[in-house]
N, C-alpha and C. Protein backbone atom coordinates (compact mmCIF):
# COMPACT_ATOMS: atom_id res chain seq x y z
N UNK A 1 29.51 31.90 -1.92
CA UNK A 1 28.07 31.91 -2.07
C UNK A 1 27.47 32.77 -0.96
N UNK A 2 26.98 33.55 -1.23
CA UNK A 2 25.62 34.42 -0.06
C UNK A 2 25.09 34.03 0.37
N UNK A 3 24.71 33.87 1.66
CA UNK A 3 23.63 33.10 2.54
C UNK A 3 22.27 33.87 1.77
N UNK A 4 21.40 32.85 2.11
CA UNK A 4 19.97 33.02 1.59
C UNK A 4 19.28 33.78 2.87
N UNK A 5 18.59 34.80 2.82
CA UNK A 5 18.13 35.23 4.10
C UNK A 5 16.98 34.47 4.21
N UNK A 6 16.16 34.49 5.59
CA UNK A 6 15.90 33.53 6.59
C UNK A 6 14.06 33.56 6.07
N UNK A 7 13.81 34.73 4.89
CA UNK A 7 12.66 35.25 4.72
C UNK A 7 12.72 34.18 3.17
N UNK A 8 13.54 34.75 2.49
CA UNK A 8 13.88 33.78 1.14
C UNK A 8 13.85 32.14 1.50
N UNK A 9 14.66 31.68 2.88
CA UNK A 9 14.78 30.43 3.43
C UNK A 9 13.36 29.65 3.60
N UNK A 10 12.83 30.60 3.90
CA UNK A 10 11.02 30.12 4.38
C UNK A 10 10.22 29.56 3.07
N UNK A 11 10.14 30.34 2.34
CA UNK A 11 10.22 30.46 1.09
C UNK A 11 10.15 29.16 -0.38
N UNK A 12 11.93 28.76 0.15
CA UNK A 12 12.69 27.96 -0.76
C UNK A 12 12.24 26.48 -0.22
N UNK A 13 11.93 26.52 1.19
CA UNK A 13 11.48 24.90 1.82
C UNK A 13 10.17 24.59 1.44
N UNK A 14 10.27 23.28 0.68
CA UNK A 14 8.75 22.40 0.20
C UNK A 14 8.14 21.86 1.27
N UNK A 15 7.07 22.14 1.11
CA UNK A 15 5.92 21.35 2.11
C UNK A 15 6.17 19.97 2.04
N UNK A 16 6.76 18.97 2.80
CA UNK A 16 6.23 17.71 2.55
C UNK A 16 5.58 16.97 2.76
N UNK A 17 5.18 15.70 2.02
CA UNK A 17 4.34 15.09 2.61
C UNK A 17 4.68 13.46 2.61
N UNK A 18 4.61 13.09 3.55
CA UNK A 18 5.11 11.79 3.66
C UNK A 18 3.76 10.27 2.71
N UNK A 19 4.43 9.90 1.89
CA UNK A 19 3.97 8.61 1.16
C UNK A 19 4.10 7.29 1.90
N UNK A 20 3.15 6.61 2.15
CA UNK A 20 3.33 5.10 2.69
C UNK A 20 3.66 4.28 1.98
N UNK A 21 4.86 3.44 2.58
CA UNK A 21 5.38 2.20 2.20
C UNK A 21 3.63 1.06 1.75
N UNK A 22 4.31 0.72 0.78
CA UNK A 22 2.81 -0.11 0.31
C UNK A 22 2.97 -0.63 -1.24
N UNK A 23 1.85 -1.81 -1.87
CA UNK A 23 2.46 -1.99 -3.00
C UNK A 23 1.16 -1.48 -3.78
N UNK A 24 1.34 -0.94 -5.10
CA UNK A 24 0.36 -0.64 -5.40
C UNK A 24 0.61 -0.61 -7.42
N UNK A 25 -0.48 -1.00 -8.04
CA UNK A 25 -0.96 -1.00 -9.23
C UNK A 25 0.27 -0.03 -10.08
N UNK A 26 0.93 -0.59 -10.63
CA UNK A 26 1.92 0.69 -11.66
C UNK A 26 1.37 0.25 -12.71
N UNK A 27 1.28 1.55 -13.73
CA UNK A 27 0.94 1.33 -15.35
C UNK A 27 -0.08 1.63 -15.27
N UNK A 28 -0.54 1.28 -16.75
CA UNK A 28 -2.03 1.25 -17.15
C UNK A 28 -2.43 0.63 -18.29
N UNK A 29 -3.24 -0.66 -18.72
CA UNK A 29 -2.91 -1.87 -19.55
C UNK A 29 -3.82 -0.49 -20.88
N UNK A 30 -4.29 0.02 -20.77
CA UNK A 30 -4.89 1.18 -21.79
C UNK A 30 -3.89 1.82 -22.47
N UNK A 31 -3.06 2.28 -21.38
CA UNK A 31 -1.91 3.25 -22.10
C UNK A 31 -1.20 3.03 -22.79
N UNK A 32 0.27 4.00 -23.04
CA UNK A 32 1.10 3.96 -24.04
C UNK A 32 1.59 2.70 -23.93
N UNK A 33 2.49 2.62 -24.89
CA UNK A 33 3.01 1.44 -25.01
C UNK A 33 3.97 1.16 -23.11
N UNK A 34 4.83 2.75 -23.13
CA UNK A 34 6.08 2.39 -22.14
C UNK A 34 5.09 2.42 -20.30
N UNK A 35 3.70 2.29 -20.56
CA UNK A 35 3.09 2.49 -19.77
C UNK A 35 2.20 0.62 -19.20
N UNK A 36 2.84 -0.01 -20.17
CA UNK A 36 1.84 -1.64 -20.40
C UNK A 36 3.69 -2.72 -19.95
N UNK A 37 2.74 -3.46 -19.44
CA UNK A 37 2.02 -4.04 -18.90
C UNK A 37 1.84 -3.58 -17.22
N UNK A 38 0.49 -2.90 -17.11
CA UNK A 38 0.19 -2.83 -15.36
C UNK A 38 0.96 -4.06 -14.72
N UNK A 39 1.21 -3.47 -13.48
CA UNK A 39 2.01 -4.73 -12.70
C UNK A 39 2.53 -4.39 -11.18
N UNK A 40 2.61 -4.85 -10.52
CA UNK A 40 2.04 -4.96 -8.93
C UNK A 40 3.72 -3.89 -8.66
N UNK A 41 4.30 -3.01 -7.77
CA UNK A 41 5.09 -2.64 -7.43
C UNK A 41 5.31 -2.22 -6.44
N UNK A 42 6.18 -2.73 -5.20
CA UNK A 42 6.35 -2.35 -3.51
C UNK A 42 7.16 -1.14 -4.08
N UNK A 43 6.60 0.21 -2.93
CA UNK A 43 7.30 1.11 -2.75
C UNK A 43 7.54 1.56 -1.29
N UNK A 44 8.51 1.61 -0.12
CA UNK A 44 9.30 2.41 0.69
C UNK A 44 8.65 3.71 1.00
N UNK A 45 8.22 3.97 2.66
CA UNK A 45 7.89 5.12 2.37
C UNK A 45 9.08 6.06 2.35
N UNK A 46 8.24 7.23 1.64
CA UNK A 46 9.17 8.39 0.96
C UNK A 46 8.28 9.57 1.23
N UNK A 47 9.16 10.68 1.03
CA UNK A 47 8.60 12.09 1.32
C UNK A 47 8.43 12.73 -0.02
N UNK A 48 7.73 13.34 -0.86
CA UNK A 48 7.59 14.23 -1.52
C UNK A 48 7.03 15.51 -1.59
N UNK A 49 7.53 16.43 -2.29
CA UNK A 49 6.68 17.86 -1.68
C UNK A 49 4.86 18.15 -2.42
N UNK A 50 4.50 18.73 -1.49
CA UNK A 50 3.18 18.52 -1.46
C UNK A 50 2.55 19.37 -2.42
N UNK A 51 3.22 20.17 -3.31
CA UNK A 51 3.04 21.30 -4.42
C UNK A 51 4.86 21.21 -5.69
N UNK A 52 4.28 21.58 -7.16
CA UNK A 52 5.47 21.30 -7.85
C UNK A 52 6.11 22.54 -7.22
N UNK A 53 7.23 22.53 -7.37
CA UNK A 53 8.71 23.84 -7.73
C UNK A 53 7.65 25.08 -8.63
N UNK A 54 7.91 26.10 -7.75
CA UNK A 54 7.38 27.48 -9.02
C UNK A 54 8.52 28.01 -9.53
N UNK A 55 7.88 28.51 -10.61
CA UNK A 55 9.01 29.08 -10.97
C UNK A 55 9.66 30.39 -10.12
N UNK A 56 8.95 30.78 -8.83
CA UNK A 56 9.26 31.75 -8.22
C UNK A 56 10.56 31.34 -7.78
N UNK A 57 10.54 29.72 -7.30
CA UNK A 57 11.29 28.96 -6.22
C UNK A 57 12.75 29.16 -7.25
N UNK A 58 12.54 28.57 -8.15
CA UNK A 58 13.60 28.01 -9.19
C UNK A 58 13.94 29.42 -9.43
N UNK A 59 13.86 30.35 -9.54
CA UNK A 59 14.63 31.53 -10.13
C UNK A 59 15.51 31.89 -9.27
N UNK A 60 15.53 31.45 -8.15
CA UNK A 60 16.37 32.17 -7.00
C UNK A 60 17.65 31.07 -7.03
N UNK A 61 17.42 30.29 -7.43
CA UNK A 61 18.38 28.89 -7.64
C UNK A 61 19.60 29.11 -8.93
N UNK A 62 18.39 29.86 -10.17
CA UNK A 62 18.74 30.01 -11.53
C UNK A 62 20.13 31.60 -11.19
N UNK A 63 19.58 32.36 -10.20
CA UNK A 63 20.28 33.77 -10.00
C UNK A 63 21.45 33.42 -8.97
N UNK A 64 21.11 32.57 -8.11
CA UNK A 64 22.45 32.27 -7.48
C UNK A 64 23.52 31.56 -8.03
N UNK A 65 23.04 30.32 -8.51
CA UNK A 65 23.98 29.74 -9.49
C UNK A 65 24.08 29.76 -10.73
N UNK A 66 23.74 31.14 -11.02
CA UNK A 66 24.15 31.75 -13.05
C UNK A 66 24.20 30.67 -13.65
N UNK A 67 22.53 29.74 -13.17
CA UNK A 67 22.10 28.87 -14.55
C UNK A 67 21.33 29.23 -15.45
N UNK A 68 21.41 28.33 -16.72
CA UNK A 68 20.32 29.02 -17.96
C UNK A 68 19.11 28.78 -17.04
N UNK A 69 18.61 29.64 -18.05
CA UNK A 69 16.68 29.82 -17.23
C UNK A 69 16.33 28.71 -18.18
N UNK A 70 15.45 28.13 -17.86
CA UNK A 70 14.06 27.11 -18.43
C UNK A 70 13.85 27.53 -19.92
N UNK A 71 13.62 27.51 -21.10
CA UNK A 71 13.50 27.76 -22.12
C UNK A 71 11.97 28.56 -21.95
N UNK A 72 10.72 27.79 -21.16
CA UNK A 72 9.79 28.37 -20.97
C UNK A 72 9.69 30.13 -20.72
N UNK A 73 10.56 30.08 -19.67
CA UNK A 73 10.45 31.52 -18.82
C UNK A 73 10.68 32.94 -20.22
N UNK A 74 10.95 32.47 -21.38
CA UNK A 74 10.62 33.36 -22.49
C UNK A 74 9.38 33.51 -23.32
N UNK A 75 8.34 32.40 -22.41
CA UNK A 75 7.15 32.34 -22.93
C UNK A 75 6.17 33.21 -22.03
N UNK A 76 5.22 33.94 -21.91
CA UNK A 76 4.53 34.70 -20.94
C UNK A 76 3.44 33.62 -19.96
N UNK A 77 3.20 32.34 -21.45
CA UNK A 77 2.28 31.69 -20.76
C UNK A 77 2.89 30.50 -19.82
N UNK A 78 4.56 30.41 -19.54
CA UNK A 78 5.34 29.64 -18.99
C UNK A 78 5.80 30.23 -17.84
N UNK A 79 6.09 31.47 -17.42
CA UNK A 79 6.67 32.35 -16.42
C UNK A 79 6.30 32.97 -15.54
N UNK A 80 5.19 32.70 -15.02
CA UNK A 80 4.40 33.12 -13.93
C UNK A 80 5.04 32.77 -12.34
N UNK A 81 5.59 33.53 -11.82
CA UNK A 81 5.97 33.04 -10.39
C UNK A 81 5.40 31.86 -9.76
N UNK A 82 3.98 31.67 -10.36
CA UNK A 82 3.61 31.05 -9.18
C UNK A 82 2.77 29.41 -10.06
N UNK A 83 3.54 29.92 -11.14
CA UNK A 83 3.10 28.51 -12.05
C UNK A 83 4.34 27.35 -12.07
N UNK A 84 4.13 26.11 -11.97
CA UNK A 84 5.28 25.03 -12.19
C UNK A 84 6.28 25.41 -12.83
N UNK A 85 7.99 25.35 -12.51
CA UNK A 85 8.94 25.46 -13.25
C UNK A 85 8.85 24.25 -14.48
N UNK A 86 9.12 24.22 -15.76
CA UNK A 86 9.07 23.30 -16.92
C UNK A 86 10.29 23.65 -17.03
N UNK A 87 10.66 22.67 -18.45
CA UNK A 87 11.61 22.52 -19.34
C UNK A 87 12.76 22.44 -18.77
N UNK A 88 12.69 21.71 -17.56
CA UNK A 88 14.35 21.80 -16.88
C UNK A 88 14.75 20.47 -17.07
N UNK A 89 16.03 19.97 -17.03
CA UNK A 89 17.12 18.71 -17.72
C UNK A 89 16.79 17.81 -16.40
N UNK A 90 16.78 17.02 -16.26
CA UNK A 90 17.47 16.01 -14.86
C UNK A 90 18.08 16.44 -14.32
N UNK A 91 19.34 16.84 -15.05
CA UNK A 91 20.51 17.69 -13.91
C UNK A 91 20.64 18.89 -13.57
N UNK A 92 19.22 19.83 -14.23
CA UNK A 92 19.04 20.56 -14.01
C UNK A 92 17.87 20.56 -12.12
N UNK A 93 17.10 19.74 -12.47
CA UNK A 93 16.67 19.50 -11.02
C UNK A 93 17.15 18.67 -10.29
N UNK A 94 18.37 17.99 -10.53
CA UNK A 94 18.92 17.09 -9.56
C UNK A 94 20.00 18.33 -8.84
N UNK A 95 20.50 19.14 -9.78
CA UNK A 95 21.38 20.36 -9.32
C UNK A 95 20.40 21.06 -8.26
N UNK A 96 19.24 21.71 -8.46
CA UNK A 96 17.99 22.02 -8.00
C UNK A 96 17.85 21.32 -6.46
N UNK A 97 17.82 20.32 -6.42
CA UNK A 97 17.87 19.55 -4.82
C UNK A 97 19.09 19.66 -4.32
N UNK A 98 19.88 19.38 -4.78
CA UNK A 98 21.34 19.79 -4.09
C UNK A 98 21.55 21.24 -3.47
N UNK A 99 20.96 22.24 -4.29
CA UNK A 99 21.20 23.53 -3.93
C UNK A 99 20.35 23.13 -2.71
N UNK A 100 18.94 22.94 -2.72
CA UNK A 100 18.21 23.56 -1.57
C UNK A 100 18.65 22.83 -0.52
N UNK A 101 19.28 21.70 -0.86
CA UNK A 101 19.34 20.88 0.57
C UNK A 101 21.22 21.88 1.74
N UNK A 102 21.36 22.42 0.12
CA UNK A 102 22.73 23.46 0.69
C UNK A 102 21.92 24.27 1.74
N UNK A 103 20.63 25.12 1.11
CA UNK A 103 20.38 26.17 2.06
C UNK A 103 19.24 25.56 3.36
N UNK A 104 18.87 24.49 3.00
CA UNK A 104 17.87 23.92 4.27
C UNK A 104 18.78 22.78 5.25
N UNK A 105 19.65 22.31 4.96
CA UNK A 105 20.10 21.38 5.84
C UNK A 105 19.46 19.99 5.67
N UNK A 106 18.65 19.84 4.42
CA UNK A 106 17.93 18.70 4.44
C UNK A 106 18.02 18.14 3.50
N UNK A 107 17.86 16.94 3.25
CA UNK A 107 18.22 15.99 1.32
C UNK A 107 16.89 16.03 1.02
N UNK A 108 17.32 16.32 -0.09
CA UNK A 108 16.38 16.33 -0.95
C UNK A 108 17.19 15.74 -2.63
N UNK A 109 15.61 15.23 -2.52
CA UNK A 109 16.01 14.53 -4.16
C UNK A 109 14.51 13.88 -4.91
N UNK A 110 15.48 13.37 -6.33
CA UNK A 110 13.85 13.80 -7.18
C UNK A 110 13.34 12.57 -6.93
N UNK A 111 12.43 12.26 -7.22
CA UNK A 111 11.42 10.68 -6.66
C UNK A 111 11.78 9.75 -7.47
N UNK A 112 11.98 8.87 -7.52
CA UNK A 112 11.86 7.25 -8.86
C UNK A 112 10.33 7.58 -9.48
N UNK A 113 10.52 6.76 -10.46
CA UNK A 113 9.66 6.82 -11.56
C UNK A 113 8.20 6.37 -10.83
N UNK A 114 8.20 5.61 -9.89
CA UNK A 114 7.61 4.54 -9.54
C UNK A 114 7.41 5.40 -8.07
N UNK A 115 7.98 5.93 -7.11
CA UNK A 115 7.59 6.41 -6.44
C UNK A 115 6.45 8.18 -7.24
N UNK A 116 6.70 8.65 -7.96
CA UNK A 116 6.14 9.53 -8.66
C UNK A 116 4.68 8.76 -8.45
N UNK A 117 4.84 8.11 -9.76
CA UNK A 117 3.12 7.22 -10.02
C UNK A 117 2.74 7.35 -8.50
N UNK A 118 3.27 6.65 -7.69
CA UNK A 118 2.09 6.36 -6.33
C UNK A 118 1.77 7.26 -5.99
N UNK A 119 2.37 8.70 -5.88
CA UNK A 119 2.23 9.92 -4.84
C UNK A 119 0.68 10.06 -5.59
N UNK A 120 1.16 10.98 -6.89
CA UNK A 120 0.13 11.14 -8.06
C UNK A 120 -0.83 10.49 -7.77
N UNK A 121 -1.24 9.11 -7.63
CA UNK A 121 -2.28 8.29 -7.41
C UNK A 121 -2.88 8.59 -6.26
N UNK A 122 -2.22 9.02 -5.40
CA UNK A 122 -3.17 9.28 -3.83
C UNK A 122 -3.85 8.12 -2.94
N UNK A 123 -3.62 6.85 -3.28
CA UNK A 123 -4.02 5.83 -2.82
C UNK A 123 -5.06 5.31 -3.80
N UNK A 124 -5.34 5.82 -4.88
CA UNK A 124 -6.22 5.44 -5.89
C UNK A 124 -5.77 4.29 -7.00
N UNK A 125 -6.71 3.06 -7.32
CA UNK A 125 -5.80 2.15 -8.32
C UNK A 125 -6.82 2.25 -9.12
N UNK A 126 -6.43 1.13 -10.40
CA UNK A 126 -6.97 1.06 -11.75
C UNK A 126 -7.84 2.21 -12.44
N UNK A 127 -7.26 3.86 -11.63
CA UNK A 127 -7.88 5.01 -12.06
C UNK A 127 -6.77 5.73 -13.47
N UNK A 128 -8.16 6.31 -14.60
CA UNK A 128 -6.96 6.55 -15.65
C UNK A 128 -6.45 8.07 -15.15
N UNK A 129 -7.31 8.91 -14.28
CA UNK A 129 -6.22 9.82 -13.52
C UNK A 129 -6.25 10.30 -12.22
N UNK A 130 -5.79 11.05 -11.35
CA UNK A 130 -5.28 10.94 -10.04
C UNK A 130 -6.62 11.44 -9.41
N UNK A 131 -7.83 12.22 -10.09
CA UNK A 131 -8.86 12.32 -9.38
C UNK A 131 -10.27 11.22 -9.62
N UNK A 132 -9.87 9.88 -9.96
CA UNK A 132 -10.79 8.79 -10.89
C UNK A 132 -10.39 8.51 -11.93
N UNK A 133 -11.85 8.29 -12.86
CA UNK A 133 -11.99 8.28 -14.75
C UNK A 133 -12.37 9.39 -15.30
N UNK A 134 -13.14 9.73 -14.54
CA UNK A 134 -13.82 10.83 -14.97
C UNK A 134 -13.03 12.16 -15.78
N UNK A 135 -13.38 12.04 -17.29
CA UNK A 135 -12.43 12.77 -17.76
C UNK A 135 -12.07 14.06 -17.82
N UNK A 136 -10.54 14.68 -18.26
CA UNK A 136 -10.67 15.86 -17.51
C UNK A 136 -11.66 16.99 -18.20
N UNK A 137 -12.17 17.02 -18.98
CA UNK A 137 -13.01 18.07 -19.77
C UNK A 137 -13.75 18.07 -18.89
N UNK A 138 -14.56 17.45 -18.00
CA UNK A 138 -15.82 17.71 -17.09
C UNK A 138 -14.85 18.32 -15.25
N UNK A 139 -13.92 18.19 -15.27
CA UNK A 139 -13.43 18.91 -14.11
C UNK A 139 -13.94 20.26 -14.17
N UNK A 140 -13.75 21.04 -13.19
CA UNK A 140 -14.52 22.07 -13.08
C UNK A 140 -13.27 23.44 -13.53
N UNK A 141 -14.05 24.13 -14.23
CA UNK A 141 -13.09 25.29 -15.04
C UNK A 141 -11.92 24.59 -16.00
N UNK A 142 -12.10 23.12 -16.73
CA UNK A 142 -11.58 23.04 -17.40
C UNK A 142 -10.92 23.72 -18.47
N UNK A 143 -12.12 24.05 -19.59
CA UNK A 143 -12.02 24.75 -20.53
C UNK A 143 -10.75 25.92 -20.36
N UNK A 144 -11.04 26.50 -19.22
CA UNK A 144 -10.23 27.94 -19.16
C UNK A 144 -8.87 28.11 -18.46
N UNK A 145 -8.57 26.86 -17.79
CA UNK A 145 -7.69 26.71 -17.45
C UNK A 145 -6.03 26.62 -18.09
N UNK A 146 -6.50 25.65 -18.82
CA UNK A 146 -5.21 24.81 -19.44
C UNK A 146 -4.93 25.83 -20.50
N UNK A 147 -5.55 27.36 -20.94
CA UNK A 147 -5.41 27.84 -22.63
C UNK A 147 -4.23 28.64 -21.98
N UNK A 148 -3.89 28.83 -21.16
CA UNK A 148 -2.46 30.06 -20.84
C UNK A 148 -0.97 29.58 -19.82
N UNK A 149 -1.04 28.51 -20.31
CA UNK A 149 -0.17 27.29 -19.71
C UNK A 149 -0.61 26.67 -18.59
N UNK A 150 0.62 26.21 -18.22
CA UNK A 150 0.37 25.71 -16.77
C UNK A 150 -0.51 26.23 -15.71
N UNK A 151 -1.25 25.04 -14.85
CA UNK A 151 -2.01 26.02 -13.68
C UNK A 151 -1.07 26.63 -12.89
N UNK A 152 -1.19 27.41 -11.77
CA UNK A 152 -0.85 27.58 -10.77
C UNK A 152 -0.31 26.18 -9.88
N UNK A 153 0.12 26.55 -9.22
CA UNK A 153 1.16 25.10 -8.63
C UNK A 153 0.25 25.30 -7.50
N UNK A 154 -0.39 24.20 -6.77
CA UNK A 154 -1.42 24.19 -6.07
C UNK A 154 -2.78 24.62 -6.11
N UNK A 155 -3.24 24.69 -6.84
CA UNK A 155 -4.29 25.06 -7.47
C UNK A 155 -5.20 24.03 -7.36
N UNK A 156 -4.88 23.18 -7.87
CA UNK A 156 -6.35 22.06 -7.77
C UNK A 156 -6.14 21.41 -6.44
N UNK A 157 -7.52 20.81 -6.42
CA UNK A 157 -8.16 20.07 -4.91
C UNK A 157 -6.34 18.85 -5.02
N UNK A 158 -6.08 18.61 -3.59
CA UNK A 158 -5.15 17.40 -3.20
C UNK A 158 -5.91 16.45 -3.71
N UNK A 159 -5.12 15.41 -3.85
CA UNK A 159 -5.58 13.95 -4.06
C UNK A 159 -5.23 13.48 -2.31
N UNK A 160 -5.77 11.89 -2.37
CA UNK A 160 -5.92 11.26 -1.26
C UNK A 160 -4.88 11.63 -0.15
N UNK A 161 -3.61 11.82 -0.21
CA UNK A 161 -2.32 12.23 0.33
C UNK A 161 -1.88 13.23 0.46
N UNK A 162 -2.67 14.21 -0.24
CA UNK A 162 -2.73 15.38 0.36
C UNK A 162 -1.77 16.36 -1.02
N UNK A 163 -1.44 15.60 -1.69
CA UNK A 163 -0.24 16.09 -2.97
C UNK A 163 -1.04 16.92 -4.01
């Protein structure tokens, strides 16, 4: 394997941000079915990165280790360097943390289901999404956002934690 140079290295490392141990609201008694019954859940603090994987990040992963690309990245409105990597397997991003923790020296790995929800939440409960209720059609530049895929990966305001 080729060392990653030190410019690419800078690069490939996620911002993190550290989550507090705390228990907090999982579910939502509104939602889907696999989403009911809300119900109280302690979580450990944990680190997660403070922006998704771009696909800039993931291609350098996909070229070193001659994996299939994302099914997306044949879509124009999926392949933007600097938009969220999609359509990848579990073991496709569990492979994904393993690599980087090869080139950073650091573990990395994907969150529990349950640590996810809290980050997302930002310290926010009985909200139906991570910025309130307030639905998303009235966020600002709705409309124009969502018609050419994914946003940009950091793009919208942080929630409470900074994610």
């Amino acid at each position: 394997m080729a060392p990653v140079s030190s410019e690419i290295h800078l690069e490939l490392e996620p911002e993190m941000i550290v989550i507090p141990a705390g228990e907090f609201l999982m579910g939502c008694p509104n939602g889907a079915a696999n989403e009911r019954p809300a119900h109280r859940v302690w979580v450990d603090s944990f680190a997660i990165g403070r922006f998704a994987i771009t696909n800039q990040c993931y291609r350098i992963f996909v070229q070193e280790k001659a994996r299939q690309a994302p099914a997306g990245w044949s879509d124009a409105h999926f392949n933007r360097p600097d938009q969220p990597v999609t359509s990848v397997s579990w073991f496709d991003a569990t492979a994904y943390c393993e690599w980087l923790g090869e080139h950073t020296g650091k573990a990395f790995r994907l969150p529990t289901e349950a640590e996810w929800e809290r980050a997302a939440r930002g310290g926010l409960e009985e909200k139906l999404y991570t910025w309130g209720d307030e639905p998303p059609q009235l966020q600002p530049r709705y409309a124009e956002l969502w018609r050419t895929g994914p946003e940009p990966s950091g793009g919208r305001p942080p929630n409470g934690w900074g994610v």
